[in-house]
C-alpha atoms as a PDB file:
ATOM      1  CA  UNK A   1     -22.996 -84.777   4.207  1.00  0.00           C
ATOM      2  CA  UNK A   2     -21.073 -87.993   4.737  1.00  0.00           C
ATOM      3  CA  UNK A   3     -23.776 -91.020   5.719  1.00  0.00           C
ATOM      4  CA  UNK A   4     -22.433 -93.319   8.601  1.00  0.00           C
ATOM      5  CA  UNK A   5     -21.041 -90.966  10.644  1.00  0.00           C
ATOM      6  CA  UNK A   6     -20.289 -92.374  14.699  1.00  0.00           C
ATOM      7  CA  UNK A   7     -20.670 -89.305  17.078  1.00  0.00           C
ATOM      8  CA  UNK A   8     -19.479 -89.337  20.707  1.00  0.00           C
ATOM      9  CA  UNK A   9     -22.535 -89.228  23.507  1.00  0.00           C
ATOM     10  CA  UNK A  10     -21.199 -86.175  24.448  1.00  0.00           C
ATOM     11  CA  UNK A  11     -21.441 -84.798  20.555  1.00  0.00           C
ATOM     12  CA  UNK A  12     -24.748 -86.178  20.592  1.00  0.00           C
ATOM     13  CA  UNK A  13     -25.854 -83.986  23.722  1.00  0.00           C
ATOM     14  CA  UNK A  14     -23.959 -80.906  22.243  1.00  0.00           C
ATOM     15  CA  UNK A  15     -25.725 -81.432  18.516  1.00  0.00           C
ATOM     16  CA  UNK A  16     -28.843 -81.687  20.713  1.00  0.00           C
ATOM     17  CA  UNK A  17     -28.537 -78.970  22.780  1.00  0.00           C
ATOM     18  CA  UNK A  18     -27.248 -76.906  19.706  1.00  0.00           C
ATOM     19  CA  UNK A  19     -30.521 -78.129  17.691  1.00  0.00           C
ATOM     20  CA  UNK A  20     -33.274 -76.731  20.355  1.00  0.00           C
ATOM     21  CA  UNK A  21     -31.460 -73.479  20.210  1.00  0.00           C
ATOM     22  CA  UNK A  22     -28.648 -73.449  22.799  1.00  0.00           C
ATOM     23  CA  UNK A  23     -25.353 -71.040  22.185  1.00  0.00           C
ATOM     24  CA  UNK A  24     -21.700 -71.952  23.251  1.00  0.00           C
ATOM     25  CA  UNK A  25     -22.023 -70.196  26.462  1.00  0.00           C
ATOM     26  CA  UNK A  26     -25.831 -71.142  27.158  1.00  0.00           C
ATOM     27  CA  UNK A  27     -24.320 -74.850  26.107  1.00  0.00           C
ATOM     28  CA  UNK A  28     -21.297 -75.102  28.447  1.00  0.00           C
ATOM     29  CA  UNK A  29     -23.014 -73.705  31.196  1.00  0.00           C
ATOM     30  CA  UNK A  30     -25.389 -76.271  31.141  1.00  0.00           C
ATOM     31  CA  UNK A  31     -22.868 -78.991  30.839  1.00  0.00           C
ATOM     32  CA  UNK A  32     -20.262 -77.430  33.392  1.00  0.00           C
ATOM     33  CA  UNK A  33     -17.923 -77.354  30.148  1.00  0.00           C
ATOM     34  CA  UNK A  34     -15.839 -74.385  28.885  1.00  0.00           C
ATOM     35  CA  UNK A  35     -17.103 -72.722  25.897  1.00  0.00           C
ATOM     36  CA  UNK A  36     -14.169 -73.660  24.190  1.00  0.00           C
ATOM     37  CA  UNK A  37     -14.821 -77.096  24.793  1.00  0.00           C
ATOM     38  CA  UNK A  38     -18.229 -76.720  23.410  1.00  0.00           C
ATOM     39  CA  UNK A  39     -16.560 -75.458  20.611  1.00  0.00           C
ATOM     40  CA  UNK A  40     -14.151 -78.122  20.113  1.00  0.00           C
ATOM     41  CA  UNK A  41     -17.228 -80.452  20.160  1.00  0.00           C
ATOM     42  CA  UNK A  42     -18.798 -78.693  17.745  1.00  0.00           C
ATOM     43  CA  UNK A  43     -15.778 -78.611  14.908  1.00  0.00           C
ATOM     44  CA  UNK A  44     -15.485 -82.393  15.815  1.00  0.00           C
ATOM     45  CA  UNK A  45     -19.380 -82.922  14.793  1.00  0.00           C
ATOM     46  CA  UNK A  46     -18.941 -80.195  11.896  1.00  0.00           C
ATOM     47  CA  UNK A  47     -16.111 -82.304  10.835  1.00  0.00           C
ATOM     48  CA  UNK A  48     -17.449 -85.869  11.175  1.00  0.00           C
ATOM     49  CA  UNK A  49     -20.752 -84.817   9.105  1.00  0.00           C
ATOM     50  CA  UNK A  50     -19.050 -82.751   6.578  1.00  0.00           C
ATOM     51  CA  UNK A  51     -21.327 -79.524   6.921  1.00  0.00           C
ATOM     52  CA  UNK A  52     -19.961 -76.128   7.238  1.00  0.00           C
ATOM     53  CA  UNK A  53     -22.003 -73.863   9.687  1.00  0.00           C
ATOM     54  CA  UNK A  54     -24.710 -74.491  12.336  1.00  0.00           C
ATOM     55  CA  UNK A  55     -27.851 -74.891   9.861  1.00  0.00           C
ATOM     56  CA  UNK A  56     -26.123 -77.551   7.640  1.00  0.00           C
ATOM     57  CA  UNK A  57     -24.652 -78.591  11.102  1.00  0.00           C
ATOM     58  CA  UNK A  58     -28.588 -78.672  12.051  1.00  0.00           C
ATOM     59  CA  UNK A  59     -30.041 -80.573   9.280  1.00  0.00           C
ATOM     60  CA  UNK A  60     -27.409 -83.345   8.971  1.00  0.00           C
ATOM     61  CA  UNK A  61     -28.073 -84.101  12.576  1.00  0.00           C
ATOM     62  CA  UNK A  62     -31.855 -83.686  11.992  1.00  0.00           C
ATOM     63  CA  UNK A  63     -31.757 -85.823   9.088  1.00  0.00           C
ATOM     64  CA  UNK A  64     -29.153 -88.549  10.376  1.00  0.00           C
ATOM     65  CA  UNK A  65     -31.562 -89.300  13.344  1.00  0.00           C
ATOM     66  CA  UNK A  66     -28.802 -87.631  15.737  1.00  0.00           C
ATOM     67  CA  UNK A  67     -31.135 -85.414  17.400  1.00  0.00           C
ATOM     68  CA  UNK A  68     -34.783 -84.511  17.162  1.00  0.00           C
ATOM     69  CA  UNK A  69     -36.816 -81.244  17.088  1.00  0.00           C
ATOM     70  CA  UNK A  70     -37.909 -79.891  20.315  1.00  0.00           C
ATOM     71  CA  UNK A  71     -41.211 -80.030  21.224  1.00  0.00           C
ATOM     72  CA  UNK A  72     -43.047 -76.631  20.525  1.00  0.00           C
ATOM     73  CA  UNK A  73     -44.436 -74.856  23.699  1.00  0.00           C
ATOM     74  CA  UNK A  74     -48.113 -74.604  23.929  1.00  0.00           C
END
């Protein structure tokens, strides 16, 4: 995991999104972006953190303060 790592707002909303669960297609519909787009976004924040895979993905963004946990349902 590299440490100062500057993601995009839009990387920040995918990492987000991707954190509380959300797939590609569950992702770009929710953003009006392709899924390949989503994907793009994804290999960009994959990239930029050096993880491999969405649960290193998950904890680097966890851990770098780039997204939070969602709130569990009652």
């Amino acid at each position: 995991m590299k440490t100062t790592v500057k993601l995009t707002p839009r990387e920040r909303a995918i990492g987000q999104a991707v954190v509380n669960g959300g797939t590609g297609r569950s992702i770009a519909a929710a953003m009006q972006l392709s899924v390949k787009t989503v994907e793009v976004h994804r290999a960009h924040i994959n990239m930029k953190l050096g993880t491999h895979g969405i649960a290193e993905m998950i904890a680097a963004l966890l851990v770098g303060g780039y997204a939070t946990l969602p709130k569990r349902a009652r």
